[in-house]
C-alpha atoms as a PDB file:
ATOM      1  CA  UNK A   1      35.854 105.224  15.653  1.00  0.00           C
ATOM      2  CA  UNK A   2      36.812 103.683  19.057  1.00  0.00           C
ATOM      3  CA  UNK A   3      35.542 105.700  22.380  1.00  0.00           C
ATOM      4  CA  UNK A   4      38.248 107.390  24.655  1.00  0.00           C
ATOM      5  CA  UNK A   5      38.652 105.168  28.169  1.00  0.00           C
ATOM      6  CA  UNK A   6      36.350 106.031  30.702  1.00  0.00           C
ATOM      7  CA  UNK A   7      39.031 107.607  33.372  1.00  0.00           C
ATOM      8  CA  UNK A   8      39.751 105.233  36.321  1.00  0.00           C
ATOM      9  CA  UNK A   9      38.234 106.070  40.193  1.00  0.00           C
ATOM     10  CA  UNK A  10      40.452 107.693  42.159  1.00  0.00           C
ATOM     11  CA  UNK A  11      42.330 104.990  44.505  1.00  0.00           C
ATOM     12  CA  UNK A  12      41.150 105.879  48.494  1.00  0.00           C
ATOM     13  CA  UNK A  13      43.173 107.548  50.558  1.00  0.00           C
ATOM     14  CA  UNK A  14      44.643 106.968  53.789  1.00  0.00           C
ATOM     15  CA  UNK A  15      42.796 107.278  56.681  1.00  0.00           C
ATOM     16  CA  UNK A  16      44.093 110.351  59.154  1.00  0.00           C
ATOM     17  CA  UNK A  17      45.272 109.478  62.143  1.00  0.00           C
ATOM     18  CA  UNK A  18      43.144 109.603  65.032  1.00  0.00           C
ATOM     19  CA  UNK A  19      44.868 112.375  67.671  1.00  0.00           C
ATOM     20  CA  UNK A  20      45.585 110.874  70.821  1.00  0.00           C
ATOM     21  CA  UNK A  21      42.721 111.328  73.505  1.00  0.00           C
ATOM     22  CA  UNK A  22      44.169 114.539  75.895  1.00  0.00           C
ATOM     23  CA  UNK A  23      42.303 112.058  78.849  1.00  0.00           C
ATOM     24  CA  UNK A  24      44.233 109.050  78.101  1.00  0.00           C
ATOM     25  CA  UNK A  25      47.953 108.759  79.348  1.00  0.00           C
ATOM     26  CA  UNK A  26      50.677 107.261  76.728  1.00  0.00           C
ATOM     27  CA  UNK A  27      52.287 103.892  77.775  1.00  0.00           C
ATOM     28  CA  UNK A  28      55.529 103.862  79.696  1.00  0.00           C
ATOM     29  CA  UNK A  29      58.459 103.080  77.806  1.00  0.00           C
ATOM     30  CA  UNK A  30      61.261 101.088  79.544  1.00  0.00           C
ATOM     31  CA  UNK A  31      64.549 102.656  79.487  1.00  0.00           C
ATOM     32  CA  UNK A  32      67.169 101.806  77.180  1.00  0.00           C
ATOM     33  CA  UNK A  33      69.315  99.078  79.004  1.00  0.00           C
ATOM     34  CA  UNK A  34      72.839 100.071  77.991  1.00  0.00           C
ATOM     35  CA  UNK A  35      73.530 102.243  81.483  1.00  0.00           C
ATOM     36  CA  UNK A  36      72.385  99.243  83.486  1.00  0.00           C
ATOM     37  CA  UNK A  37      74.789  96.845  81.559  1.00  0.00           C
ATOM     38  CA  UNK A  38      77.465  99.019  81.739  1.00  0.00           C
ATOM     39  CA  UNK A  39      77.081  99.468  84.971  1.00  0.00           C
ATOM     40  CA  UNK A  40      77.170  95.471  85.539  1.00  0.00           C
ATOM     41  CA  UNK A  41      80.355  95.294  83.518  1.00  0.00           C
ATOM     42  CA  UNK A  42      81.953  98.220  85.676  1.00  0.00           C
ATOM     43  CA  UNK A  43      81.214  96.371  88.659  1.00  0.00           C
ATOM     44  CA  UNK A  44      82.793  92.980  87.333  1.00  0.00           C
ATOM     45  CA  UNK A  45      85.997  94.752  87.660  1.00  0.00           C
ATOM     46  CA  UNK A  46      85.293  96.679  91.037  1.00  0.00           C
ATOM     47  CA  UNK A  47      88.155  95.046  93.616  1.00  0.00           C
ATOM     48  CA  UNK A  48      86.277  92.735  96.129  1.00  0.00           C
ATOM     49  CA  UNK A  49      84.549  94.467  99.328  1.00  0.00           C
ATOM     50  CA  UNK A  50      86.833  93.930 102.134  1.00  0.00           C
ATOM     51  CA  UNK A  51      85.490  91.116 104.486  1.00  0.00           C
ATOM     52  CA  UNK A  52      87.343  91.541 107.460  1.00  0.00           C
ATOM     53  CA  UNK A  53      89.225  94.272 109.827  1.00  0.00           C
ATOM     54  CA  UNK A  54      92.577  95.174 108.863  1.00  0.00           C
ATOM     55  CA  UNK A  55      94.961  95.936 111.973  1.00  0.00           C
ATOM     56  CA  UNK A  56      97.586  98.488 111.962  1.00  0.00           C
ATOM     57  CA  UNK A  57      99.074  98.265 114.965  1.00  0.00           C
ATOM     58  CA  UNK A  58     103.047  97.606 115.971  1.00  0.00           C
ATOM     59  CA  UNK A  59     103.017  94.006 117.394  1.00  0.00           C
ATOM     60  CA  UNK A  60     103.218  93.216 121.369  1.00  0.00           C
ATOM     61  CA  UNK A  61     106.496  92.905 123.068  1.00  0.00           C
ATOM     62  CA  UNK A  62     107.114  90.798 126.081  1.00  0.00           C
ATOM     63  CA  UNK A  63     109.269  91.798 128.799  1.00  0.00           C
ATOM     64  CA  UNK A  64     112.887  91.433 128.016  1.00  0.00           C
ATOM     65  CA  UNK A  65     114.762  88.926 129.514  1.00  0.00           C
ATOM     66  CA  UNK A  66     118.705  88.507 130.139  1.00  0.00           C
ATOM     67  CA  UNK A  67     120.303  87.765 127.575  1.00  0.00           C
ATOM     68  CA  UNK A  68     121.505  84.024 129.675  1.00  0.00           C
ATOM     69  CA  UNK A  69     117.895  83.501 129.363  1.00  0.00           C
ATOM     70  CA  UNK A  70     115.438  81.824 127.347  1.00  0.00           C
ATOM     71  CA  UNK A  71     112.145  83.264 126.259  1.00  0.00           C
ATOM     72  CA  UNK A  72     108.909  81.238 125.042  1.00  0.00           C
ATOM     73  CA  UNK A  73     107.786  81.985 122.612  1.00  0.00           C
ATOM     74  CA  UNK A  74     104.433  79.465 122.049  1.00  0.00           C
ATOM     75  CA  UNK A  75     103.849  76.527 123.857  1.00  0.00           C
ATOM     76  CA  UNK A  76     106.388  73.940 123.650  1.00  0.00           C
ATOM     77  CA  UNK A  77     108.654  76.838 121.672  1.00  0.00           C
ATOM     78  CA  UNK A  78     111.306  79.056 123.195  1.00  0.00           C
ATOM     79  CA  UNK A  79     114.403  80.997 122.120  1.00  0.00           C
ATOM     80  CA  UNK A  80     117.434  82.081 123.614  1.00  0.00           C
ATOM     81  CA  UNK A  81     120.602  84.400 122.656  1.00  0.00           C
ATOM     82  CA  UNK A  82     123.044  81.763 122.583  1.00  0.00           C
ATOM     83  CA  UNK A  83     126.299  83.829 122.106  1.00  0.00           C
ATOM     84  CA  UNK A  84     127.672  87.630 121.057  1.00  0.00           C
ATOM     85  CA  UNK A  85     130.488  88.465 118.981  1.00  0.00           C
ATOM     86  CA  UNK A  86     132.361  91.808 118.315  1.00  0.00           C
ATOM     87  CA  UNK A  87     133.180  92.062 114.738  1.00  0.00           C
ATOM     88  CA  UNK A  88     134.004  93.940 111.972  1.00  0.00           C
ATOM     89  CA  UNK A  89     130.743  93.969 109.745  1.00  0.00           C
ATOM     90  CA  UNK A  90     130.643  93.339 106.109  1.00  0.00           C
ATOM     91  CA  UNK A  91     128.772  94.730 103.438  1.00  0.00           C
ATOM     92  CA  UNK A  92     127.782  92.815 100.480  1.00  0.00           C
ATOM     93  CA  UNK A  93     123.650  93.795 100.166  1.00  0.00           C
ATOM     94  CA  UNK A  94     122.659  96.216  98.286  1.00  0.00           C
ATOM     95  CA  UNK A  95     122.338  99.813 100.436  1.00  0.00           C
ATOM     96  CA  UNK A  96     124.787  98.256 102.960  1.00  0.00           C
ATOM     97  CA  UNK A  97     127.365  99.920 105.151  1.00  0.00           C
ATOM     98  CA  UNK A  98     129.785  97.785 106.897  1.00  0.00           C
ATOM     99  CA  UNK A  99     131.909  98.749 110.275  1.00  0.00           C
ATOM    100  CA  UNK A 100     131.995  97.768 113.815  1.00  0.00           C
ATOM    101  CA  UNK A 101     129.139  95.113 114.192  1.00  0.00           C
ATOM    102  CA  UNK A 102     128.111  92.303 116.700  1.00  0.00           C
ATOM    103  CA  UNK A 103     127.291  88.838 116.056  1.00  0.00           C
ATOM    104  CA  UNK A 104     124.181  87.596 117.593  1.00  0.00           C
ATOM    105  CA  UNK A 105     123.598  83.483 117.510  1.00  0.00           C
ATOM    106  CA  UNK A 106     119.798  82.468 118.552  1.00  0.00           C
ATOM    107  CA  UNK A 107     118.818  79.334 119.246  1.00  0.00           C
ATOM    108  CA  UNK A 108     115.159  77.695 118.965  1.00  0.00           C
ATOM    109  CA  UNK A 109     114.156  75.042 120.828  1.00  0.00           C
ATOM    110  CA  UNK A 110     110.770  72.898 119.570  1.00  0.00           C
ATOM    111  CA  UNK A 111     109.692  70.938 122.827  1.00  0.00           C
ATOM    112  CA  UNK A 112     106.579  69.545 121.176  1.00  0.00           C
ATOM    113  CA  UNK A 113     105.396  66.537 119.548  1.00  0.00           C
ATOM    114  CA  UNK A 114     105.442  68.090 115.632  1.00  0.00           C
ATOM    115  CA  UNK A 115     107.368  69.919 113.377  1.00  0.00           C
ATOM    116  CA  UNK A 116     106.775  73.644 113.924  1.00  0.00           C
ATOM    117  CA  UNK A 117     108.063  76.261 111.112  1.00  0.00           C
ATOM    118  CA  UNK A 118     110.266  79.330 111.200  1.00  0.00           C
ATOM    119  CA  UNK A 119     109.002  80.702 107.685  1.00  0.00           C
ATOM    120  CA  UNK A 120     107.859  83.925 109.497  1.00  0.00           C
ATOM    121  CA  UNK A 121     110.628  84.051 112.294  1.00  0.00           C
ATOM    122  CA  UNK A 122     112.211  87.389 112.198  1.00  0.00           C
ATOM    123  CA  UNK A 123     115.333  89.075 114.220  1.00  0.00           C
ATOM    124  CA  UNK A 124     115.996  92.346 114.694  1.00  0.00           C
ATOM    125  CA  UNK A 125     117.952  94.673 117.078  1.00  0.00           C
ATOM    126  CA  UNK A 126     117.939  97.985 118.590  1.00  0.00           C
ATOM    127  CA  UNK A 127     120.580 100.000 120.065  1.00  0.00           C
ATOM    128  CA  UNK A 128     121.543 102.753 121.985  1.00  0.00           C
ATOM    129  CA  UNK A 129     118.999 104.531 125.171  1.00  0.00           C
ATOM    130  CA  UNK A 130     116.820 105.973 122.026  1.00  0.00           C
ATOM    131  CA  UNK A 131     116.797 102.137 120.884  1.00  0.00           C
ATOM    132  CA  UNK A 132     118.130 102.873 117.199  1.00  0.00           C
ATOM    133  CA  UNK A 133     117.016 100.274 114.801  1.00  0.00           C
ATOM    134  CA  UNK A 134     120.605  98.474 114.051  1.00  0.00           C
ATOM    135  CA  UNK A 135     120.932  97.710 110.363  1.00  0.00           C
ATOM    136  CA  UNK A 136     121.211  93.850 109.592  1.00  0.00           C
ATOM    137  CA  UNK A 137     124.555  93.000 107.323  1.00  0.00           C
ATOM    138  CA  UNK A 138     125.817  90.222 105.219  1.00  0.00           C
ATOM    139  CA  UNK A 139     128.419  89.137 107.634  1.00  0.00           C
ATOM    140  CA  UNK A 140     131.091  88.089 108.782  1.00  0.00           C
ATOM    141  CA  UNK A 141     129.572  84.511 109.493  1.00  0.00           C
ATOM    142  CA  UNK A 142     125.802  85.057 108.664  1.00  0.00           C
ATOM    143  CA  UNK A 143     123.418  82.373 108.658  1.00  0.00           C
ATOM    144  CA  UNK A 144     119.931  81.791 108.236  1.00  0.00           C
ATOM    145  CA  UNK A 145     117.287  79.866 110.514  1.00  0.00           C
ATOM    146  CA  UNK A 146     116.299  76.669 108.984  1.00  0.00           C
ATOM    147  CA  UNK A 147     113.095  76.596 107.795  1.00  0.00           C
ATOM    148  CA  UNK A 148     111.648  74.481 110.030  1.00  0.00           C
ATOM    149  CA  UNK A 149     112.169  72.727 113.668  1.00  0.00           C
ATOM    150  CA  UNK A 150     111.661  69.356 114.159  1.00  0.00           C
ATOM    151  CA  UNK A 151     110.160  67.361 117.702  1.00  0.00           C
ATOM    152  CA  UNK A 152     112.489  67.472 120.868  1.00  0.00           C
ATOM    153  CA  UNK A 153     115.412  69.814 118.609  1.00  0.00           C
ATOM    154  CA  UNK A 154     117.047  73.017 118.673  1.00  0.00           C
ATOM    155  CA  UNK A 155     118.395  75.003 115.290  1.00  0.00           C
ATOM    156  CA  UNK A 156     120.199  78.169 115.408  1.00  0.00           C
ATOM    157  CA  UNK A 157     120.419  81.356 113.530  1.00  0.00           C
ATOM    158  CA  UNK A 158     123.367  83.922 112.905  1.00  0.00           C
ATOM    159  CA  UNK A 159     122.781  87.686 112.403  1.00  0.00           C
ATOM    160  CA  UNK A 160     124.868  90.515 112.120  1.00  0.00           C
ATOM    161  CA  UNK A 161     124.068  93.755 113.153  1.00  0.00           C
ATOM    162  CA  UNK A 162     126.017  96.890 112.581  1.00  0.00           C
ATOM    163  CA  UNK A 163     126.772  98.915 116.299  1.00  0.00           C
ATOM    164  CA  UNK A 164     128.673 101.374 117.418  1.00  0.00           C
ATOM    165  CA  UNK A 165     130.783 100.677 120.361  1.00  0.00           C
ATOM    166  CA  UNK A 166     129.113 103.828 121.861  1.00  0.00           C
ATOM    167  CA  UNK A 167     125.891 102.584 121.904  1.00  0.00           C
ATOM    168  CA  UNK A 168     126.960  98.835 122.889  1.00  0.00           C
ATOM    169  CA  UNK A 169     125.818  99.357 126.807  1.00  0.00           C
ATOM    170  CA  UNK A 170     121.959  98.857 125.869  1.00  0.00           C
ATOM    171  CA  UNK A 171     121.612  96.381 122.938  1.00  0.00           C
ATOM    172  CA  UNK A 172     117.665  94.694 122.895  1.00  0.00           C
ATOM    173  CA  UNK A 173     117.305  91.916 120.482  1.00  0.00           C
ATOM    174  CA  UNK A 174     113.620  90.978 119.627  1.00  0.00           C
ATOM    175  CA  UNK A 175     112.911  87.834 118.037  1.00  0.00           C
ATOM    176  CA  UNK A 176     109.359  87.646 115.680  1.00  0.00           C
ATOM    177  CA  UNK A 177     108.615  83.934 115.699  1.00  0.00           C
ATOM    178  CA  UNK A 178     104.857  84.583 113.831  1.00  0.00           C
ATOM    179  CA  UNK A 179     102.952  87.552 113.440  1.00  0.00           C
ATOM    180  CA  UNK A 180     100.025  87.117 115.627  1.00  0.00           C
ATOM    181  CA  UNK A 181     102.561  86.277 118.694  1.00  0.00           C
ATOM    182  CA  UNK A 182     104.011  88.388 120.970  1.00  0.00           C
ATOM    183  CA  UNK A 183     107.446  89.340 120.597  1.00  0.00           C
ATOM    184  CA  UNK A 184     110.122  87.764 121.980  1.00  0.00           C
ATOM    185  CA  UNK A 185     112.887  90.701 123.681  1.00  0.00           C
ATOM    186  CA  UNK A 186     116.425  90.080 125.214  1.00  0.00           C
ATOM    187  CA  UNK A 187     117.905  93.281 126.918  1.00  0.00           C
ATOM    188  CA  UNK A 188     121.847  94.091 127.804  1.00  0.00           C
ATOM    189  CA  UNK A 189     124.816  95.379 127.176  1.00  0.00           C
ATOM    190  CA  UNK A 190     127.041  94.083 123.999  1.00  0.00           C
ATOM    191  CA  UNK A 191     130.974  93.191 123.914  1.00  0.00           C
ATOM    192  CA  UNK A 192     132.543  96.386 122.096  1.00  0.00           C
ATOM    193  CA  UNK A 193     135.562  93.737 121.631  1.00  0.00           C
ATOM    194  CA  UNK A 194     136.052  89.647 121.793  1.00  0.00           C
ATOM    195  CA  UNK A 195     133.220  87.643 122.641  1.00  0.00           C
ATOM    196  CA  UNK A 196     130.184  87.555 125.684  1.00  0.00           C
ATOM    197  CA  UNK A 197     131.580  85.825 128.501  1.00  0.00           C
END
């Protein structure tokens, strides 16, 4: 008759952990990095730390002159009112109210040795003793300056202005040939009929 099996040892178990020592501090840990790289992504689409002083002031005016006289306006570069008209303004622009208007031709005169630009050159008109911005119009008879002035030549510009009669005894007309320049200024009174004689 065969013998039963002799049972098997029991396999060993695990050793327990050792608990930590109360003396001995744990590691540090580094944080997660998911704050810092969202924080890096964040800040690729931050708008660009300004690098320079913004100025918000209204530009400088020179004195005005007559309207018979020129202006400079940079070296070598000066402007002039070259006629007035009374006329009957029209309205073609959008926001646009036409009525009793004056034409004002300016001439620019480039007395230097290269071409100089008009890109920025900018009219504009006031009227009235509380100088009342005067709103520019379509026409009659409106042109453009040219963009650009070339040695030893003179282009010319029309604009047309909307004005009462009323207010036709102090007219200024300030010409903006580039931003950082003063302001060119032309002071006296507009024809309420006909042309400046």
């Amino acid at each position: 008759m065969p013998s039963a099996p002799e049972p098997s040892a029991p396999e060993p178990s695990a050793p327990e952990p050792t608990p930590p020592d109360p003396g001995v501090s744990a590691p540090d840990v580094p944080a997660p990095e998911s704050t810092a790289a969202s924080n890096r992504s964040e800040d690729a689409f931050a708008p660009p730390a300004p690098t320079g002083k913004i100025v918000d002031e209204p530009p400088t005016v020179a004195p005005a002159k007559g309207f018979e006289d020129p202006a400079p306006v940079a070296e070598g570069v000066a402007t002039r009112v070259a006629a007035m008209k009374a006329v009957d303004g029209e309205a073609r622009g959008v926001g646009e109210v036409g009525g009793p208007a004056v034409q004002f031709t300016l001439e620019v005169t480039n007395s230097t040795k290269k071409v100089i630009s008009l890109a920025e050159a900018v009219v504009n008109v006031e009227a009235g003793a509380d100088r009342s911005p005067a709103e520019l119009l379509s026409g009659p008879g409106a042109v453009p300056f040219p963009a650009e002035v070339r040695p030893g030549q003179s282009v010319a510009g029309v604009f047309v202005f909307q004005i009462p009669p009323e207010q036709r005894d102090s007219v200024r007309v300030l010409f903006h040939y580039q931003a950082v320049l003063p302001v060119a200024a032309f002071q006296g009174p507009a024809p309420r009929q006909g042309e400046a004689p």
